[in-house]
PDB file of N, CA and C in Angstrom:
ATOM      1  N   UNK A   1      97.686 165.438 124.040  1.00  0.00           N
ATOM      2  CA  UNK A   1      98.497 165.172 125.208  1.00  0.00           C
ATOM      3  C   UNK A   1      97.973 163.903 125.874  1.00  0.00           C
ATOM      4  N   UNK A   2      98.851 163.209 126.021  1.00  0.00           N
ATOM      5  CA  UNK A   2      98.564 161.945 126.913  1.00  0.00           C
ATOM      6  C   UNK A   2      98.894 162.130 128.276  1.00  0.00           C
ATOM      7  N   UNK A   3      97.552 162.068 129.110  1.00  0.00           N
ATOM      8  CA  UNK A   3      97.384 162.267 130.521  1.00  0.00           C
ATOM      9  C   UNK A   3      98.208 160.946 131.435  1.00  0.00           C
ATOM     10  N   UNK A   4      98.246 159.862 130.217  1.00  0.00           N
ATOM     11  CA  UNK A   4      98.782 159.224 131.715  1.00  0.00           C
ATOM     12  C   UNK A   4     101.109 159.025 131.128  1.00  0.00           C
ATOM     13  N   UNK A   5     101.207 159.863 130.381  1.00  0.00           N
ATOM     14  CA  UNK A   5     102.495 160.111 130.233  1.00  0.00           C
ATOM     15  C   UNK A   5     103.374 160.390 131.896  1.00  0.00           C
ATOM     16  N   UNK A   6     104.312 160.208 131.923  1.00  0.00           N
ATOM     17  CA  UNK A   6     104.814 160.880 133.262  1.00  0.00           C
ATOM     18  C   UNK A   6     106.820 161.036 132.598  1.00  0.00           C
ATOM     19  N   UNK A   7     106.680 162.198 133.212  1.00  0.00           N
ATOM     20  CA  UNK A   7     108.001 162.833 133.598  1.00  0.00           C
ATOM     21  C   UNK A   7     108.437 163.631 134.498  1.00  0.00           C
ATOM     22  N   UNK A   8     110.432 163.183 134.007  1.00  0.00           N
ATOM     23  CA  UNK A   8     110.456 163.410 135.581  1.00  0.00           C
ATOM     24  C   UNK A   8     111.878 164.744 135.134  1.00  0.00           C
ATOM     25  N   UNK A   9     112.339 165.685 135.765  1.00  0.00           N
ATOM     26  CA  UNK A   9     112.763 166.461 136.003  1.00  0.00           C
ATOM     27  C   UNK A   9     114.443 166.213 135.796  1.00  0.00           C
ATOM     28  N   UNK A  10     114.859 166.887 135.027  1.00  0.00           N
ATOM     29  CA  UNK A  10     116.437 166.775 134.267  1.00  0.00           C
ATOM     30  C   UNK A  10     117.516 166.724 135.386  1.00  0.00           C
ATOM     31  N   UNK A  11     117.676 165.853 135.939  1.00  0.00           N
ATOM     32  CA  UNK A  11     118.851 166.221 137.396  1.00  0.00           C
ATOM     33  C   UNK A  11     120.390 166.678 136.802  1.00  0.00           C
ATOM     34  N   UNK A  12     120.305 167.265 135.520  1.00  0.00           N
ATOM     35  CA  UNK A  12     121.604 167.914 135.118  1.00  0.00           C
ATOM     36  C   UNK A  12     120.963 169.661 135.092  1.00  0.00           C
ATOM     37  N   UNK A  13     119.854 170.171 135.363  1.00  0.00           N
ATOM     38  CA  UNK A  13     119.197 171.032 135.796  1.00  0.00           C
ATOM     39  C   UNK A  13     119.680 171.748 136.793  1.00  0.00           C
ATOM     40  N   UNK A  14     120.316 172.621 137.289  1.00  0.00           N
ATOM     41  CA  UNK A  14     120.387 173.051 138.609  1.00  0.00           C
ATOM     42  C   UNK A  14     119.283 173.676 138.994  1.00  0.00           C
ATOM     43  N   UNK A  15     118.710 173.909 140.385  1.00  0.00           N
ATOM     44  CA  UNK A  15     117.406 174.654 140.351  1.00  0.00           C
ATOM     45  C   UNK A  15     117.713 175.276 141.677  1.00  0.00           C
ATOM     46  N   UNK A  16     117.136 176.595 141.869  1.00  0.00           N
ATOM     47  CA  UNK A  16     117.244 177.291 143.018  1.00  0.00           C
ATOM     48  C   UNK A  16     115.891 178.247 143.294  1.00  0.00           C
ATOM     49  N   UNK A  17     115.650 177.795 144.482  1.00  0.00           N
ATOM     50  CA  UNK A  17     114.167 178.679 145.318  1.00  0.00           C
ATOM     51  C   UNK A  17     114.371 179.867 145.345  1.00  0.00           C
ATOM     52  N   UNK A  18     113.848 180.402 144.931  1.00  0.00           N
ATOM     53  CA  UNK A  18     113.927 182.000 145.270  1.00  0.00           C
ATOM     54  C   UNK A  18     112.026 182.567 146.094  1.00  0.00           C
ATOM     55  N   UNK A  19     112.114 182.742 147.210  1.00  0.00           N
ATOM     56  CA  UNK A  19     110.514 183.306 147.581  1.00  0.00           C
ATOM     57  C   UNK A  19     109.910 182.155 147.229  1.00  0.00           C
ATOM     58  N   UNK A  20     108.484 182.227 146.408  1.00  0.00           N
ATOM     59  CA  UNK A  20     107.339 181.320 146.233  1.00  0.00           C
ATOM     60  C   UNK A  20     108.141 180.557 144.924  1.00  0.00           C
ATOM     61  N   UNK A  21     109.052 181.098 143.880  1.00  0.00           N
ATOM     62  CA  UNK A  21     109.145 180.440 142.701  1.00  0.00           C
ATOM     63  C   UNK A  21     110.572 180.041 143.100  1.00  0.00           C
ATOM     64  N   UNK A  22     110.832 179.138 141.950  1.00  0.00           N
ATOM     65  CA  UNK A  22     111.902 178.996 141.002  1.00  0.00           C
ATOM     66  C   UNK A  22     112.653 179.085 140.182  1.00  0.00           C
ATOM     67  N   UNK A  23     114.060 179.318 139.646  1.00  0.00           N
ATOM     68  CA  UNK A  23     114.876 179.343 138.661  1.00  0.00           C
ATOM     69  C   UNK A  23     115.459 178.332 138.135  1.00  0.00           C
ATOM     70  N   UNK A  24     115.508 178.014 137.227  1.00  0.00           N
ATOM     71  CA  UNK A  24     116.291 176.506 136.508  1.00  0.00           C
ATOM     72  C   UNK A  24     117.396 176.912 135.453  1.00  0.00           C
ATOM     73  N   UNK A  25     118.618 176.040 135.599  1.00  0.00           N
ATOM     74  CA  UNK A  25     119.046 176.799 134.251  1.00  0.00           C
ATOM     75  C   UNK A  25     119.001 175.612 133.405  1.00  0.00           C
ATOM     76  N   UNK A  26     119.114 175.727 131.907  1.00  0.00           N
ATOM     77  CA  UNK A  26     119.191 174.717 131.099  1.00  0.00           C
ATOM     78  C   UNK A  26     120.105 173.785 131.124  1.00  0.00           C
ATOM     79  N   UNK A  27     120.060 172.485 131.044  1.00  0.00           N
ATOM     80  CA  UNK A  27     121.531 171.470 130.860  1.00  0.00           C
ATOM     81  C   UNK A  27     122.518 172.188 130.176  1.00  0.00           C
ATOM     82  N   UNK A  28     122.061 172.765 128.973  1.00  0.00           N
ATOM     83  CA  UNK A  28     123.855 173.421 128.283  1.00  0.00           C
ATOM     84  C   UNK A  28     123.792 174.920 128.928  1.00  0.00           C
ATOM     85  N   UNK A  29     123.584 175.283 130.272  1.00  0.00           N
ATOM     86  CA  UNK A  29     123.682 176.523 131.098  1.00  0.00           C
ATOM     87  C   UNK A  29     123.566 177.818 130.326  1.00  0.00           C
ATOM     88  N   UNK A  30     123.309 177.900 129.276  1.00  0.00           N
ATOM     89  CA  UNK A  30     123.169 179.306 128.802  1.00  0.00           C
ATOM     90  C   UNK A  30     122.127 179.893 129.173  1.00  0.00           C
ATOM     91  N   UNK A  31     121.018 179.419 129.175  1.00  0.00           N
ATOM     92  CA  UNK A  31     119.087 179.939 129.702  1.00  0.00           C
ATOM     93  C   UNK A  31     118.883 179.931 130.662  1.00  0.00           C
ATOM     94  N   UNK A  32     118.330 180.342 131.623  1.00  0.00           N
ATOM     95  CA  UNK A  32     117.534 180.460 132.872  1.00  0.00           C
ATOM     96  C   UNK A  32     115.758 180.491 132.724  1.00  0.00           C
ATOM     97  N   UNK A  33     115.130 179.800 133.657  1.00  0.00           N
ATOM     98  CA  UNK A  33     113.721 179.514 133.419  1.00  0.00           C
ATOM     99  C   UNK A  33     113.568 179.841 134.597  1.00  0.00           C
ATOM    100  N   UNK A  34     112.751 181.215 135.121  1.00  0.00           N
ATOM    101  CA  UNK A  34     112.052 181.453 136.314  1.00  0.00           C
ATOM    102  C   UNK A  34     110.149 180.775 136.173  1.00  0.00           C
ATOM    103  N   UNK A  35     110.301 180.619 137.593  1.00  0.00           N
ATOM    104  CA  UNK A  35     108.973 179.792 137.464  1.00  0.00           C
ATOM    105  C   UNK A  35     108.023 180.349 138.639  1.00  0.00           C
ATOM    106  N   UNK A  36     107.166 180.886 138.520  1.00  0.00           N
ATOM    107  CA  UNK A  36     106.407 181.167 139.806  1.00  0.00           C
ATOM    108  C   UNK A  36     105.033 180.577 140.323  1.00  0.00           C
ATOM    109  N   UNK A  37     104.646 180.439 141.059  1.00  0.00           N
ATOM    110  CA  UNK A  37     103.628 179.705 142.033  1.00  0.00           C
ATOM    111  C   UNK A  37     102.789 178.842 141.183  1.00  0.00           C
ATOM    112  N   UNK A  38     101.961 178.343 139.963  1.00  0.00           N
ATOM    113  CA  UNK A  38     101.473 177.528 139.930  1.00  0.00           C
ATOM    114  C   UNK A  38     102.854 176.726 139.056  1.00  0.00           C
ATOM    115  N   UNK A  39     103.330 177.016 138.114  1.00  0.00           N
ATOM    116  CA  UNK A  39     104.189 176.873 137.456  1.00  0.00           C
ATOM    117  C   UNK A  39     105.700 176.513 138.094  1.00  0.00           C
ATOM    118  N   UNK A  40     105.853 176.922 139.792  1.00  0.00           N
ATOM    119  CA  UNK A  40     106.474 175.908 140.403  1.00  0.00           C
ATOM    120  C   UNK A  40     105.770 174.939 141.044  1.00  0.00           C
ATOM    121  N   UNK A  41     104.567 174.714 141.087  1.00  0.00           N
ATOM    122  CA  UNK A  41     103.517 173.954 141.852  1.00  0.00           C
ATOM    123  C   UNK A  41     103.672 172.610 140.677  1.00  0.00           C
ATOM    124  N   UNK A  42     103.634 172.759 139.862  1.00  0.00           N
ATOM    125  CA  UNK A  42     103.460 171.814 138.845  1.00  0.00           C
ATOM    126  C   UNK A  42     104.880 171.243 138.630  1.00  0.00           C
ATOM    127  N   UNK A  43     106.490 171.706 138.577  1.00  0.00           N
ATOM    128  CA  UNK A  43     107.694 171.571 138.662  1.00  0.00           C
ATOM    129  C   UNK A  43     107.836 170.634 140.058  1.00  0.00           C
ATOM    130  N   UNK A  44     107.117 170.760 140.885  1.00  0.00           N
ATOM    131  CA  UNK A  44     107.132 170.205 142.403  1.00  0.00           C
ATOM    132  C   UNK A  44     106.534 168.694 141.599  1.00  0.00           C
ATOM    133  N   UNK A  45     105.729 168.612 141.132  1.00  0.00           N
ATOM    134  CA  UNK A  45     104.828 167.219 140.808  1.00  0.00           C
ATOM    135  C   UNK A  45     105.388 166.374 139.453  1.00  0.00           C
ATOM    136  N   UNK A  46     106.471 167.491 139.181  1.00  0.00           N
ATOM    137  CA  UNK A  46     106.920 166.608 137.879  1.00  0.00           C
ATOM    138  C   UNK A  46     108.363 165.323 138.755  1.00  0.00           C
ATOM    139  N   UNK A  47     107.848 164.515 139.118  1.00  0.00           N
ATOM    140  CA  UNK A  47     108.823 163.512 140.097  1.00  0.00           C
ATOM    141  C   UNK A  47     109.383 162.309 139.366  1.00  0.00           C
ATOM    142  N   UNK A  48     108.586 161.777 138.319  1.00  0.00           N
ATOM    143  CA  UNK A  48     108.951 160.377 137.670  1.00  0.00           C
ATOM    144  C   UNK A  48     107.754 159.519 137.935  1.00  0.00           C
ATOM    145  N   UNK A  49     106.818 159.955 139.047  1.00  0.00           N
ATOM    146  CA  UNK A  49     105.559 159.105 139.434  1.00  0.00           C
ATOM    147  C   UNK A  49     104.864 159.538 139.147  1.00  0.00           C
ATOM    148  N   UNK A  50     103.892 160.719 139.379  1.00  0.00           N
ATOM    149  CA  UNK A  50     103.041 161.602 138.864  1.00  0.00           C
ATOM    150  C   UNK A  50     102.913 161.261 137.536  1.00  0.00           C
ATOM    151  N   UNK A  51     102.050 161.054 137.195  1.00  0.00           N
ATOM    152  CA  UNK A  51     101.293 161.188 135.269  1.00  0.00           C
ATOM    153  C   UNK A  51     100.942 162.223 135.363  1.00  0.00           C
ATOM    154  N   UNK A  52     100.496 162.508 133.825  1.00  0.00           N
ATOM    155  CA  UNK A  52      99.927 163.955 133.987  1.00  0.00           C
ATOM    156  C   UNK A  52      98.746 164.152 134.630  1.00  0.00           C
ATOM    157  N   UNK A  53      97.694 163.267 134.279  1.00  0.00           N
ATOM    158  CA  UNK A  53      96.201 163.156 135.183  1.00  0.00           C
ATOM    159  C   UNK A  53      96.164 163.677 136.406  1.00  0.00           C
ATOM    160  N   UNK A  54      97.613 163.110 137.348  1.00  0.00           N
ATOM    161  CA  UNK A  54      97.907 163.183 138.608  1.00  0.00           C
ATOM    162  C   UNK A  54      98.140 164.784 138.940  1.00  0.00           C
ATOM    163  N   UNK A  55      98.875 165.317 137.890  1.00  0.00           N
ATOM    164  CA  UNK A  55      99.378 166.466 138.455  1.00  0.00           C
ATOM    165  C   UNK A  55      97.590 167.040 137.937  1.00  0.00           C
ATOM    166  N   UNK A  56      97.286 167.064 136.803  1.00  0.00           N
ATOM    167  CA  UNK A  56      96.036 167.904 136.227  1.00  0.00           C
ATOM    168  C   UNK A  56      94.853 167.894 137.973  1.00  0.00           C
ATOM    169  N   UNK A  57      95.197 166.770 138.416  1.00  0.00           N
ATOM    170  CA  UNK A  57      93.834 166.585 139.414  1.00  0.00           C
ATOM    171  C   UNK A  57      94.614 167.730 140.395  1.00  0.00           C
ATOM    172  N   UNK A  58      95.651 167.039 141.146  1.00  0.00           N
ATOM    173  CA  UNK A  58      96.094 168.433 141.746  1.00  0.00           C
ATOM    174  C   UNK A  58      96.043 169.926 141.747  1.00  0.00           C
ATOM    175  N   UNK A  59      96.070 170.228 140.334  1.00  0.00           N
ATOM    176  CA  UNK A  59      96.041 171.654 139.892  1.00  0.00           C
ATOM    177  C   UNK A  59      94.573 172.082 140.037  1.00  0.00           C
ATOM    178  N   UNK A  60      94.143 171.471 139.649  1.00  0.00           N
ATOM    179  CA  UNK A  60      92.417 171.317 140.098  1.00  0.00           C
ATOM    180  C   UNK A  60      91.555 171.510 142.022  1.00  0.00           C
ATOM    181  N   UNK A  61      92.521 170.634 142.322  1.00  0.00           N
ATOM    182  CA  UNK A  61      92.427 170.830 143.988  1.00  0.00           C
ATOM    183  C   UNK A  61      92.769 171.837 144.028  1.00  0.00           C
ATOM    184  N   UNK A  62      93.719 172.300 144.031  1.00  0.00           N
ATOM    185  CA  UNK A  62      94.521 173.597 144.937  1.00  0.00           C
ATOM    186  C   UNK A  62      94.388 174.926 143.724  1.00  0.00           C
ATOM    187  N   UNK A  63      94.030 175.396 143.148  1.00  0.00           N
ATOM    188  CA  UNK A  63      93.803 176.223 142.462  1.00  0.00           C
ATOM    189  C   UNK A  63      91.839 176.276 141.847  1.00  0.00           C
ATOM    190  N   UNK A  64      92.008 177.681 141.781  1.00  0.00           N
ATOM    191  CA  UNK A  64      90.555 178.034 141.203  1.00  0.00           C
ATOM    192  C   UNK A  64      90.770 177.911 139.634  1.00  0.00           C
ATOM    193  N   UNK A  65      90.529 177.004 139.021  1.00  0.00           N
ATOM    194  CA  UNK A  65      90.485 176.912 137.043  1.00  0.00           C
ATOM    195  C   UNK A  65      89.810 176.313 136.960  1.00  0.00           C
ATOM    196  N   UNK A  66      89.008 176.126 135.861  1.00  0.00           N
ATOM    197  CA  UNK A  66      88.030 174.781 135.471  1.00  0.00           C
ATOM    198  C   UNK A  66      89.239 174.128 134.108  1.00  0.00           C
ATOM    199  N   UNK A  67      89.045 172.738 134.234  1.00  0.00           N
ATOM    200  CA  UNK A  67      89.620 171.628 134.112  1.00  0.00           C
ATOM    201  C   UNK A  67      90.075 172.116 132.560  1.00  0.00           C
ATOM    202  N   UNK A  68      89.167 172.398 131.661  1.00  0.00           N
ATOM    203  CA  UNK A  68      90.114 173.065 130.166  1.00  0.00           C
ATOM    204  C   UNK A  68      90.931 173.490 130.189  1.00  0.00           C
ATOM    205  N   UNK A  69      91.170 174.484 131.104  1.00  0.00           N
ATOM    206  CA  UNK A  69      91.872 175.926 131.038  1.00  0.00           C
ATOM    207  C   UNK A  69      93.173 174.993 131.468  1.00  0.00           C
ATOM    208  N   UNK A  70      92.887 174.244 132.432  1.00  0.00           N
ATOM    209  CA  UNK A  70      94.146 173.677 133.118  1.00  0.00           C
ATOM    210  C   UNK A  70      94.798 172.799 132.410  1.00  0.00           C
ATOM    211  N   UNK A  71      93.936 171.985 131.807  1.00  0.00           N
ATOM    212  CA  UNK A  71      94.319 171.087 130.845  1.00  0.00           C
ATOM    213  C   UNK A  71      95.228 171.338 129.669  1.00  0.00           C
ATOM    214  N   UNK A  72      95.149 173.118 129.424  1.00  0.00           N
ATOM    215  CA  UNK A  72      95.591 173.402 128.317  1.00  0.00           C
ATOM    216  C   UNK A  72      96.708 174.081 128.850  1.00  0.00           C
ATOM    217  N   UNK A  73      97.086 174.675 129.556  1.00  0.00           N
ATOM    218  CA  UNK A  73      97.732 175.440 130.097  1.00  0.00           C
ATOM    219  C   UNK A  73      99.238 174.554 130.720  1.00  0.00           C
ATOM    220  N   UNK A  74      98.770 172.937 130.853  1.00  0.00           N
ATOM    221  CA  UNK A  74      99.614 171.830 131.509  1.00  0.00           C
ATOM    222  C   UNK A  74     100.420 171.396 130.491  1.00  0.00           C
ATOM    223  N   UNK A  75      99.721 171.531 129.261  1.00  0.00           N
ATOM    224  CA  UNK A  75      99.711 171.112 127.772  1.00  0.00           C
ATOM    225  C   UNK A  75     101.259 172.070 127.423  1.00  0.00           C
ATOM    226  N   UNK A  76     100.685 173.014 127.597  1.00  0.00           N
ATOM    227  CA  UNK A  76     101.825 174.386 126.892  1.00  0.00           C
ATOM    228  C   UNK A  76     103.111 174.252 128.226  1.00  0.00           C
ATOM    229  N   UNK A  77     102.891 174.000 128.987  1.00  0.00           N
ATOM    230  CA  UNK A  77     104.130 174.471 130.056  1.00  0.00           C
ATOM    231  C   UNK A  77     104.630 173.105 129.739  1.00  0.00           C
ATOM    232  N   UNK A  78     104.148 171.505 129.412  1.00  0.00           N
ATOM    233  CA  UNK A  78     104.711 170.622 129.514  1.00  0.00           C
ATOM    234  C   UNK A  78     105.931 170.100 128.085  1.00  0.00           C
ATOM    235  N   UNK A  79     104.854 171.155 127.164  1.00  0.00           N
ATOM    236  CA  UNK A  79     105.499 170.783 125.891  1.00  0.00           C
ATOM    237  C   UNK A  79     106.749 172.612 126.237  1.00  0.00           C
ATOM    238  N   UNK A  80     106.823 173.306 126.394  1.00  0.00           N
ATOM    239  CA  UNK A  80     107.833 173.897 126.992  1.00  0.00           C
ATOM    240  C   UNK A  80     108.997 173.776 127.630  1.00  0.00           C
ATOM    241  N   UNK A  81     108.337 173.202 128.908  1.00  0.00           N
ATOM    242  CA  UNK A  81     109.439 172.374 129.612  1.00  0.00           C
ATOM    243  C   UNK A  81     110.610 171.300 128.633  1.00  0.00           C
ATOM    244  N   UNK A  82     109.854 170.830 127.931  1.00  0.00           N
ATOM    245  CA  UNK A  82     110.708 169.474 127.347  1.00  0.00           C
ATOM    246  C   UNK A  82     111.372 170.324 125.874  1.00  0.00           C
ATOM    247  N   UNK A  83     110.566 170.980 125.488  1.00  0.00           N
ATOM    248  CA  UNK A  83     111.576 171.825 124.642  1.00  0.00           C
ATOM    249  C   UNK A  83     112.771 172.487 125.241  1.00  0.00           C
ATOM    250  N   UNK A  84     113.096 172.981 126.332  1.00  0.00           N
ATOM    251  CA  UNK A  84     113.883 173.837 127.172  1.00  0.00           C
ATOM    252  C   UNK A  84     114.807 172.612 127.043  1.00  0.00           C
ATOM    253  N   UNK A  85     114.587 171.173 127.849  1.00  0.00           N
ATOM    254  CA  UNK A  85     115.585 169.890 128.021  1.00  0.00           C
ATOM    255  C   UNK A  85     115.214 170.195 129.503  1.00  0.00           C
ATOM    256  N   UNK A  86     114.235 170.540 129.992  1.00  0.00           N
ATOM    257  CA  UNK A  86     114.129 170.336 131.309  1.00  0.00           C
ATOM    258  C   UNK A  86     113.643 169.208 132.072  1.00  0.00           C
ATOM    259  N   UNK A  87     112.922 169.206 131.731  1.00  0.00           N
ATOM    260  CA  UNK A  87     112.525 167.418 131.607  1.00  0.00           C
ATOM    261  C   UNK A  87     112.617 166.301 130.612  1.00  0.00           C
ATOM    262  N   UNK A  88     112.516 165.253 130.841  1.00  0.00           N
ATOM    263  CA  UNK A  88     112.536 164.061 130.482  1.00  0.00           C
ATOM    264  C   UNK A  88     111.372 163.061 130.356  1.00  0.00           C
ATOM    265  N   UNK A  89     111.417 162.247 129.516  1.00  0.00           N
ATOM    266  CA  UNK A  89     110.063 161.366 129.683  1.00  0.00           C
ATOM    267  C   UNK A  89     110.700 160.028 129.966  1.00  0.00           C
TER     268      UNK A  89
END
């Protein structure tokens, strides 16, 4: 994974707050992606500016993980996300 990659969030996405998380549905609307608290925390930072470094340091601030765990975990939700068509690079 390349940390200083950045993407930014599918604006053919609809997305709706629900409580602490989120729901997204896919561009071709058949799927729905609920997302809850770190996993909308990280959806919040995916803007078009943010690299990944940027969001990884964040996740780091505001959460208790040591930097692997996060690293890997940013890894799987990011390569997820872009499989879904939720984001963009």
């Amino acid at each position: 994974m390349n940390l200083d990659s950045v993407f930014t969030q599918n604006s053919e996405c609809p997305v709706r707050s629900i409580g602490d998380g989120l729901v997204i549905m896919a561009p071709n609307g058949e799927t729905t992606h609920s997302l809850e608290d770190i996993g909308a925390f990280i959806w919040n930072q995916i803007d078009g500016q943010n690299n990944l470094q940027q969001i990884l340091d964040a996740i780091l601030s505001d959460y208790e993980i040591d930097q692997s765990t996060a690293q890997e975990d940013l890894h799987s939700f990011i390569n997820q996300m872009k499989a879904a068509g939720l984001i963009l690079t």
